[in-house]
C-alpha atoms as a PDB file:
ATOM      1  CA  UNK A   1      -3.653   1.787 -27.576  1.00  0.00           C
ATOM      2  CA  UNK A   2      -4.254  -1.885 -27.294  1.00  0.00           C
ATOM      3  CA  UNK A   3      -6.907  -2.896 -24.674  1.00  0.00           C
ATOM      4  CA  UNK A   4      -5.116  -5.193 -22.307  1.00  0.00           C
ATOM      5  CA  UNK A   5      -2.458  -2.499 -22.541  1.00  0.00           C
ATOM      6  CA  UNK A   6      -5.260  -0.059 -21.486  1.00  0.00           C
ATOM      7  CA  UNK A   7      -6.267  -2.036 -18.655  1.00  0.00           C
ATOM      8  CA  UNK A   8      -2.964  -3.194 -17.371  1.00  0.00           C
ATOM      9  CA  UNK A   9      -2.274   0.744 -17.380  1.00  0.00           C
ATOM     10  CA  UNK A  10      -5.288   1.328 -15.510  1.00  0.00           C
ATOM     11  CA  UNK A  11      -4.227  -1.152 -12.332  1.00  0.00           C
ATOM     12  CA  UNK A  12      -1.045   0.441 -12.297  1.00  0.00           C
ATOM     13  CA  UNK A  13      -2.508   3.765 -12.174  1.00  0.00           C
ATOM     14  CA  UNK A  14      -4.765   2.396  -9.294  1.00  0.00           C
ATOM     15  CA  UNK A  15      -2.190   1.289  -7.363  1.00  0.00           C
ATOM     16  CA  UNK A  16       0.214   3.540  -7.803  1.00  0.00           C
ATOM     17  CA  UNK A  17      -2.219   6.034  -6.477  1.00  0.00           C
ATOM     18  CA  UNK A  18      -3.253   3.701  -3.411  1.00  0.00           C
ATOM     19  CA  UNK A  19       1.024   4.532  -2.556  1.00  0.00           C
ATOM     20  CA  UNK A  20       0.312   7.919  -2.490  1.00  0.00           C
ATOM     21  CA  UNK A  21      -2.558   8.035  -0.660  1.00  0.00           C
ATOM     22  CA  UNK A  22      -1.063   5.583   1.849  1.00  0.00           C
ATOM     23  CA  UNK A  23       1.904   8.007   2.190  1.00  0.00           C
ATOM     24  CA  UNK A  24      -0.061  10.706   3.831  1.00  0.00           C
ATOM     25  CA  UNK A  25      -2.259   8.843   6.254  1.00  0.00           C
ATOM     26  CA  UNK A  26       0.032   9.051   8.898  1.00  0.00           C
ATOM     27  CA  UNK A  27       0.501  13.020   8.648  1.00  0.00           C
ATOM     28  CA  UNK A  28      -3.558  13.692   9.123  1.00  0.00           C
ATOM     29  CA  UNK A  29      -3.975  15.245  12.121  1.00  0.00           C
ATOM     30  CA  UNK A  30      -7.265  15.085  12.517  1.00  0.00           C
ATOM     31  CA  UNK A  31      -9.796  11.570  13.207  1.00  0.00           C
ATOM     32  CA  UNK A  32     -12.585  12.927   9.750  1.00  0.00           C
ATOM     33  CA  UNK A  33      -9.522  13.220   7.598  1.00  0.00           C
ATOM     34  CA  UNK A  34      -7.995  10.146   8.343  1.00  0.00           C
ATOM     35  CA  UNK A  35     -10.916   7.803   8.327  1.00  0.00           C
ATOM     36  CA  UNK A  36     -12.090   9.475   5.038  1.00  0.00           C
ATOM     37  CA  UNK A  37      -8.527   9.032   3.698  1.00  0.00           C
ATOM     38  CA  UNK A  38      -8.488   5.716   4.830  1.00  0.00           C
ATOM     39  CA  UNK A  39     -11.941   4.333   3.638  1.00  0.00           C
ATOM     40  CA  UNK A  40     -10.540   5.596  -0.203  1.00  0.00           C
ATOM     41  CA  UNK A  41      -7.436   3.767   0.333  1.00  0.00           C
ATOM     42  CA  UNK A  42      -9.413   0.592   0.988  1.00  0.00           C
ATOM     43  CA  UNK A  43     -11.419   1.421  -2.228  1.00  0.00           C
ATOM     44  CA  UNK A  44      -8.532   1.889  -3.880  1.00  0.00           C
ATOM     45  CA  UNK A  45      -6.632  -1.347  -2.830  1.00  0.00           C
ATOM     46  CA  UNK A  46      -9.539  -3.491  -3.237  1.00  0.00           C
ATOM     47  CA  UNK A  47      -9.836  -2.453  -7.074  1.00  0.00           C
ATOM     48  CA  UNK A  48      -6.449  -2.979  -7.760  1.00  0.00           C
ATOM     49  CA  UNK A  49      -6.365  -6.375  -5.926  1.00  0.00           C
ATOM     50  CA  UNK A  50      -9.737  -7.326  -8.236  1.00  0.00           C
ATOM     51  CA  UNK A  51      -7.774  -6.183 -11.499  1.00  0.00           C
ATOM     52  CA  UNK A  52      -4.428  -8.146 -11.089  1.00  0.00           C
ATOM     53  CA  UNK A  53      -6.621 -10.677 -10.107  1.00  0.00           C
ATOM     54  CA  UNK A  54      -8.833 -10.652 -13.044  1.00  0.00           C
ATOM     55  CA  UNK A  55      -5.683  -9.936 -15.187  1.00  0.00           C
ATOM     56  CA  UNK A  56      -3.845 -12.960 -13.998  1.00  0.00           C
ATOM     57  CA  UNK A  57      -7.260 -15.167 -14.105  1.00  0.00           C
ATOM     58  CA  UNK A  58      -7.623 -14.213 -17.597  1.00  0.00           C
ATOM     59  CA  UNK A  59      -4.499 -15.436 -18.519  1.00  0.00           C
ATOM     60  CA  UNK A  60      -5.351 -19.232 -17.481  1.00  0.00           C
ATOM     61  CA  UNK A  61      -9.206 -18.997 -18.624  1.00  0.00           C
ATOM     62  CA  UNK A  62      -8.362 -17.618 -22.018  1.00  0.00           C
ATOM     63  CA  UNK A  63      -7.685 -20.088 -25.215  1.00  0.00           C
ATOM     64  CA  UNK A  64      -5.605 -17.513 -27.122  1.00  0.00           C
ATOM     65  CA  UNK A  65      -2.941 -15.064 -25.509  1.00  0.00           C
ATOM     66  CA  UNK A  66      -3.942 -12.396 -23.225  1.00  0.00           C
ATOM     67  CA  UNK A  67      -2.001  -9.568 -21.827  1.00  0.00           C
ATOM     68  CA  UNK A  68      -0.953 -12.216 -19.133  1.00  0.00           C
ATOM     69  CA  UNK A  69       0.560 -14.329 -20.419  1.00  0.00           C
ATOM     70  CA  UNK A  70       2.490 -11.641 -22.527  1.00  0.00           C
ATOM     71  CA  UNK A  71       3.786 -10.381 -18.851  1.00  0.00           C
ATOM     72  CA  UNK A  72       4.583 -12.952 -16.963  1.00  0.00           C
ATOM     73  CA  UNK A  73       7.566 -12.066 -15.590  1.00  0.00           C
ATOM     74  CA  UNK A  74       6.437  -8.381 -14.763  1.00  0.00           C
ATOM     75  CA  UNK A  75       3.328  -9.671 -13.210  1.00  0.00           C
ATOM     76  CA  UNK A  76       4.949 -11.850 -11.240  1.00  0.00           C
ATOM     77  CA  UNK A  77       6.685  -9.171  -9.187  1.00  0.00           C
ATOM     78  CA  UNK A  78       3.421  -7.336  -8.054  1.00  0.00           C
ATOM     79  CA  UNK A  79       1.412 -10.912  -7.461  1.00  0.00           C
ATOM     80  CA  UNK A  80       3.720 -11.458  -3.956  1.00  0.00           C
ATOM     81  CA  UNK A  81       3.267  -7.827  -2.340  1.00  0.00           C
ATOM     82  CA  UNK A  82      -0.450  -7.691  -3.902  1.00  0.00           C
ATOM     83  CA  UNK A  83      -0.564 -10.849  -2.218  1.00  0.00           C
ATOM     84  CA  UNK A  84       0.381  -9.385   1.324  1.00  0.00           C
ATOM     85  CA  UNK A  85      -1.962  -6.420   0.746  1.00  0.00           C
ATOM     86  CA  UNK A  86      -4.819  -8.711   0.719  1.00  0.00           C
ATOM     87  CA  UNK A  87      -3.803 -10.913   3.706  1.00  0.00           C
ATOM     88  CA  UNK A  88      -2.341  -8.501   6.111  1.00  0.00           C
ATOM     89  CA  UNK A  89      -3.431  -4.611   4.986  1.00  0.00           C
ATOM     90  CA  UNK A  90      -6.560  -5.227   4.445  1.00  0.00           C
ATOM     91  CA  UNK A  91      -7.510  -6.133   7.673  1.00  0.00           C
ATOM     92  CA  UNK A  92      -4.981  -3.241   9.167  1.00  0.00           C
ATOM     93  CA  UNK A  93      -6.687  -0.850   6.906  1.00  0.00           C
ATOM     94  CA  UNK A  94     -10.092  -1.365   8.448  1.00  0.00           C
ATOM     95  CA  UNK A  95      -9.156  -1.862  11.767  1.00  0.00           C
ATOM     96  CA  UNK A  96      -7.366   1.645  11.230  1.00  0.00           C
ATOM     97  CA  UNK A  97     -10.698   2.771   9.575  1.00  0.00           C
ATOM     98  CA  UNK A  98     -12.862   1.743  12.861  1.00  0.00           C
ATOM     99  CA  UNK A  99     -10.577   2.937  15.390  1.00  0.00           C
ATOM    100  CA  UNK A 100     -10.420   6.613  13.281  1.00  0.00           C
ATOM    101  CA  UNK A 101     -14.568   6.235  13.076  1.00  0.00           C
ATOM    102  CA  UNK A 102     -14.215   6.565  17.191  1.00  0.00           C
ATOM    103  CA  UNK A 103     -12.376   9.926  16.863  1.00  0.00           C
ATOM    104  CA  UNK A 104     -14.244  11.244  14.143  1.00  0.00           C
ATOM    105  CA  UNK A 105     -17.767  12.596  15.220  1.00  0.00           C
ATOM    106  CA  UNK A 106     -16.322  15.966  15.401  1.00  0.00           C
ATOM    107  CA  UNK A 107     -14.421  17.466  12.539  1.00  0.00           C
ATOM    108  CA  UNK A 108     -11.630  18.637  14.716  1.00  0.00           C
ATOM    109  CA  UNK A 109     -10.807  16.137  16.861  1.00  0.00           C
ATOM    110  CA  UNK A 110      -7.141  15.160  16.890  1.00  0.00           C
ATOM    111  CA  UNK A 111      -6.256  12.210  15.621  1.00  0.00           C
ATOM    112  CA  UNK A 112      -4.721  10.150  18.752  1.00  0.00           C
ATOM    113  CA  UNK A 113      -0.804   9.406  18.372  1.00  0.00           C
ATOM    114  CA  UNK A 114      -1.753   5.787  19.105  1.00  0.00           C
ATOM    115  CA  UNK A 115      -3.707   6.200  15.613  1.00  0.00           C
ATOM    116  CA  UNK A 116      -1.012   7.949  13.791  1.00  0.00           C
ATOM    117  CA  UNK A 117       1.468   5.488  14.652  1.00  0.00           C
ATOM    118  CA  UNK A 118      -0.804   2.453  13.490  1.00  0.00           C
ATOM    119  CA  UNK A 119      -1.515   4.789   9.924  1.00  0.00           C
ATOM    120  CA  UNK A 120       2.515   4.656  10.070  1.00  0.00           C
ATOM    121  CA  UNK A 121       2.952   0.805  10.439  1.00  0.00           C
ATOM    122  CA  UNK A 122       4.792  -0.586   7.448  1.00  0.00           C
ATOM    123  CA  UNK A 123       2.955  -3.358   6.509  1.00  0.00           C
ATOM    124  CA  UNK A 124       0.023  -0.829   5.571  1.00  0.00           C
ATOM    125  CA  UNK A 125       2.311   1.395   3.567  1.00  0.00           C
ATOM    126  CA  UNK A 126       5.010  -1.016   2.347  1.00  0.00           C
ATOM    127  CA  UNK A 127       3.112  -3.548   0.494  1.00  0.00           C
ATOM    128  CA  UNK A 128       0.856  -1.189  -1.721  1.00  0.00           C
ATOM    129  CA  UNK A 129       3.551   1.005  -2.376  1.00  0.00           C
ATOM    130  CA  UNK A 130       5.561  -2.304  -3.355  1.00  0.00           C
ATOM    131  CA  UNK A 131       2.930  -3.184  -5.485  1.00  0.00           C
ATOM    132  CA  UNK A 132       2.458  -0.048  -7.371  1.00  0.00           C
ATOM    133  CA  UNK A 133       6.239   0.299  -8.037  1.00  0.00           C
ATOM    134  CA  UNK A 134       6.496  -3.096  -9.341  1.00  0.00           C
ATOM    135  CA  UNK A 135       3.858  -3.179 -11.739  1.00  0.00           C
ATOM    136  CA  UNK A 136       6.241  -0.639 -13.757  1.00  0.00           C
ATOM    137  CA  UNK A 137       8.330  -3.651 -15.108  1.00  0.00           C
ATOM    138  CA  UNK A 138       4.787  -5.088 -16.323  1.00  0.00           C
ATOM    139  CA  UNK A 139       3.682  -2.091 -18.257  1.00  0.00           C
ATOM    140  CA  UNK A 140       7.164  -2.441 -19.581  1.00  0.00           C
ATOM    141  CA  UNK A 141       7.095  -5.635 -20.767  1.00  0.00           C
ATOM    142  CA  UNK A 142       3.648  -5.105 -22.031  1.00  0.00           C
ATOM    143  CA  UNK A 143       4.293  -2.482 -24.412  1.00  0.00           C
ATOM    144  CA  UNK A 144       7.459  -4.301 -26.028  1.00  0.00           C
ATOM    145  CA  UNK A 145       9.652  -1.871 -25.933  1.00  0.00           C
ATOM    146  CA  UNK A 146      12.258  -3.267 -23.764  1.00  0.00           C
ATOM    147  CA  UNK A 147      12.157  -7.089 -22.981  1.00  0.00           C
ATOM    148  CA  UNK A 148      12.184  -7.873 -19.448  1.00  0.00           C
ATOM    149  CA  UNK A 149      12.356 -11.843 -20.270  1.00  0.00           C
ATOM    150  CA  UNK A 150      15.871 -12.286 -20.734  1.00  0.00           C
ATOM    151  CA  UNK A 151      18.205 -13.440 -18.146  1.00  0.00           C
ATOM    152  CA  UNK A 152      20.428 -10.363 -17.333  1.00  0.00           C
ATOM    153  CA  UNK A 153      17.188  -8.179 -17.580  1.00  0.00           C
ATOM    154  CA  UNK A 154      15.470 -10.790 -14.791  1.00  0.00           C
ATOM    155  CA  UNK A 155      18.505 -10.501 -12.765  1.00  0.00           C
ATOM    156  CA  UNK A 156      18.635  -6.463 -13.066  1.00  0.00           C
ATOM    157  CA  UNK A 157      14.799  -6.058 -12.563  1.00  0.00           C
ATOM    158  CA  UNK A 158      14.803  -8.384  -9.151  1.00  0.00           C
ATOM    159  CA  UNK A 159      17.706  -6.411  -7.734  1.00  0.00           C
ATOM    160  CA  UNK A 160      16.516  -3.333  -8.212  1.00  0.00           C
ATOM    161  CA  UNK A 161      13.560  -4.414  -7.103  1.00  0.00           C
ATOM    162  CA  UNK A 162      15.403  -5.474  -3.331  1.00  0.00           C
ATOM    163  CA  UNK A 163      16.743  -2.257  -3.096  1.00  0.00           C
ATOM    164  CA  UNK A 164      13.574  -0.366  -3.548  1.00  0.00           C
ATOM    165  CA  UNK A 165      11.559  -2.949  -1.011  1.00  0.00           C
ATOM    166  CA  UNK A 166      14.881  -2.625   1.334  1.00  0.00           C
ATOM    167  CA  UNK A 167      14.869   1.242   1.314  1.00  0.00           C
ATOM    168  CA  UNK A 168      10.937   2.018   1.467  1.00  0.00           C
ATOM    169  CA  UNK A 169      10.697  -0.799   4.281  1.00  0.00           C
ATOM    170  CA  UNK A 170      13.571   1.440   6.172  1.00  0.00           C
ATOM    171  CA  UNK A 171      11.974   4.391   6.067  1.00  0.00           C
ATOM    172  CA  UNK A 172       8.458   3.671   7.113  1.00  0.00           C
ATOM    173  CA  UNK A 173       9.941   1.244   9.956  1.00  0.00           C
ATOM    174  CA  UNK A 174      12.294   4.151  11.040  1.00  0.00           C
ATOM    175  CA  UNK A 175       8.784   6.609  10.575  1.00  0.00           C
ATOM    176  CA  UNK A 176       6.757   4.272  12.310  1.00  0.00           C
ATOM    177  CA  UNK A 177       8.961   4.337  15.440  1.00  0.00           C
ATOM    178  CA  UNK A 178       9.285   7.975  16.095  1.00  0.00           C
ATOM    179  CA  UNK A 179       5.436   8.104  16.255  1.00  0.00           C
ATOM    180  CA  UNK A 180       5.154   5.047  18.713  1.00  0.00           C
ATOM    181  CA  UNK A 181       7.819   6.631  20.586  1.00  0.00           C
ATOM    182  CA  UNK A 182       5.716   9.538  20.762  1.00  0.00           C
ATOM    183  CA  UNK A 183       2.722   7.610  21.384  1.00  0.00           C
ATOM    184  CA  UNK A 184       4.119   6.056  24.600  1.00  0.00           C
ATOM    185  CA  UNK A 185       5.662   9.718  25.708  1.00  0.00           C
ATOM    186  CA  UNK A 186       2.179  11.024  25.571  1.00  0.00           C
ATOM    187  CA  UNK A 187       0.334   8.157  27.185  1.00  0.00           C
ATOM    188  CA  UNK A 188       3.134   8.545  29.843  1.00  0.00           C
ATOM    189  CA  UNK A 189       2.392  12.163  30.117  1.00  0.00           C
ATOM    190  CA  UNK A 190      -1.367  11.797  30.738  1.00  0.00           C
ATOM    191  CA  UNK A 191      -1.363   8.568  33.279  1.00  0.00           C
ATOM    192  CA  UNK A 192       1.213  11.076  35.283  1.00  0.00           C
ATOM    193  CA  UNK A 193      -1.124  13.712  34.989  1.00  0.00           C
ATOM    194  CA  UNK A 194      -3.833  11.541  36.072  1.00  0.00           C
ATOM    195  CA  UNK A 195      -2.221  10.295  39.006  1.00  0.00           C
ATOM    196  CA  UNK A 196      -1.139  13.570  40.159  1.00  0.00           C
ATOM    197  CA  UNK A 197      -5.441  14.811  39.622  1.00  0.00           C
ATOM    198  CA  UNK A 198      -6.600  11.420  41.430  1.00  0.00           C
ATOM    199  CA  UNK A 199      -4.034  12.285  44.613  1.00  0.00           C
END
């Protein structure tokens, strides 16, 4: 197997795990689980940020071509959600990551709905599963099989591409909800409760 090939594989395989990973958080219902699964998420995204980043840096260092410049199109499609990972999830991640950290000095405790629902938010999940699913048309292109530079094949891989970001940014929004909703019911529940103790 050819070594940027190797490599290019290697990010995908990163990322595509960080989507999995990602996927669960918000069904943890316990404050250790979710701050462990959490802190591996953030290992996770930060190697696959540094590897399309080194990929893509190679490609403009590098005299002679590089796997980069070989994928330019595919790689182009992972560089805009990668690039929301590392503005906006990051910094969800490890506030998610702190906040879990306050639950988690016994290996029981529950994790808080208020937690579950930020685990849920979609602009944790969204971009990195984004990411992972786009940097299929890359390993594509890479191994030459089926060229991804032509027009129509442009045209097919960017609308396929809306429909998967339209339908996995439905479902986590629609996710998310439910567990704010059940956030606020319980919060409800408790200040009731405390009123009714404090009379």
């Amino acid at each position: 197997m050819d070594t940027d090939l190797a490599i290019l594989l290697a990010i995908a395989t990163v990322w595509l795990a960080a989507g999995l990973v990602v996927e669960g958080l918000p069904r943890l219902p316990a404050a250790r689980p979710l701050r462990q699964r959490t802190g591996v998420l953030l290992a996770l995204v930060g190697s696959g940020l540094a590897g399309l980043a080194g990929v893509l840096l190679a490609g403009l260092v590098e005299a002679e071509p590089t796997l980069a410049d070989r994928t330019a199109v595919g790689l182009a499609l992972p560089a805009v959600p990668a690039a929301v990972v590392a503005a906006v999830t990051v910094r969800r991640l490890r506030q998610l990551w702190i906040g879990a950290g306050a639950f988690a000095s016994a290996p029981e405790t529950p994790a808080p709905p208020a937690l579950r629902a930020a685990a849920a938010h979609p602009m944790i999940a969204l971009p990195v599963q984004v990411t992972g699913l786009v940097m299929l048309p890359a390993l594509v292109t890479a191994t030459g099989l089926v060229p991804l530079t032509s027009p129509g094949m442009i045209g097919v891989v960017l609308t396929a591409a809306v429909l998967v970001v339209g339908t996995i940014g439905v479902r986590h929004a629609l996710r998310h909800s439910r567990l704010v909703e059940r956030a606020i019911t319980v919060r409800s529940r408790s200040s009731r409760t405390a009123g009714v103790l404090h009379v």
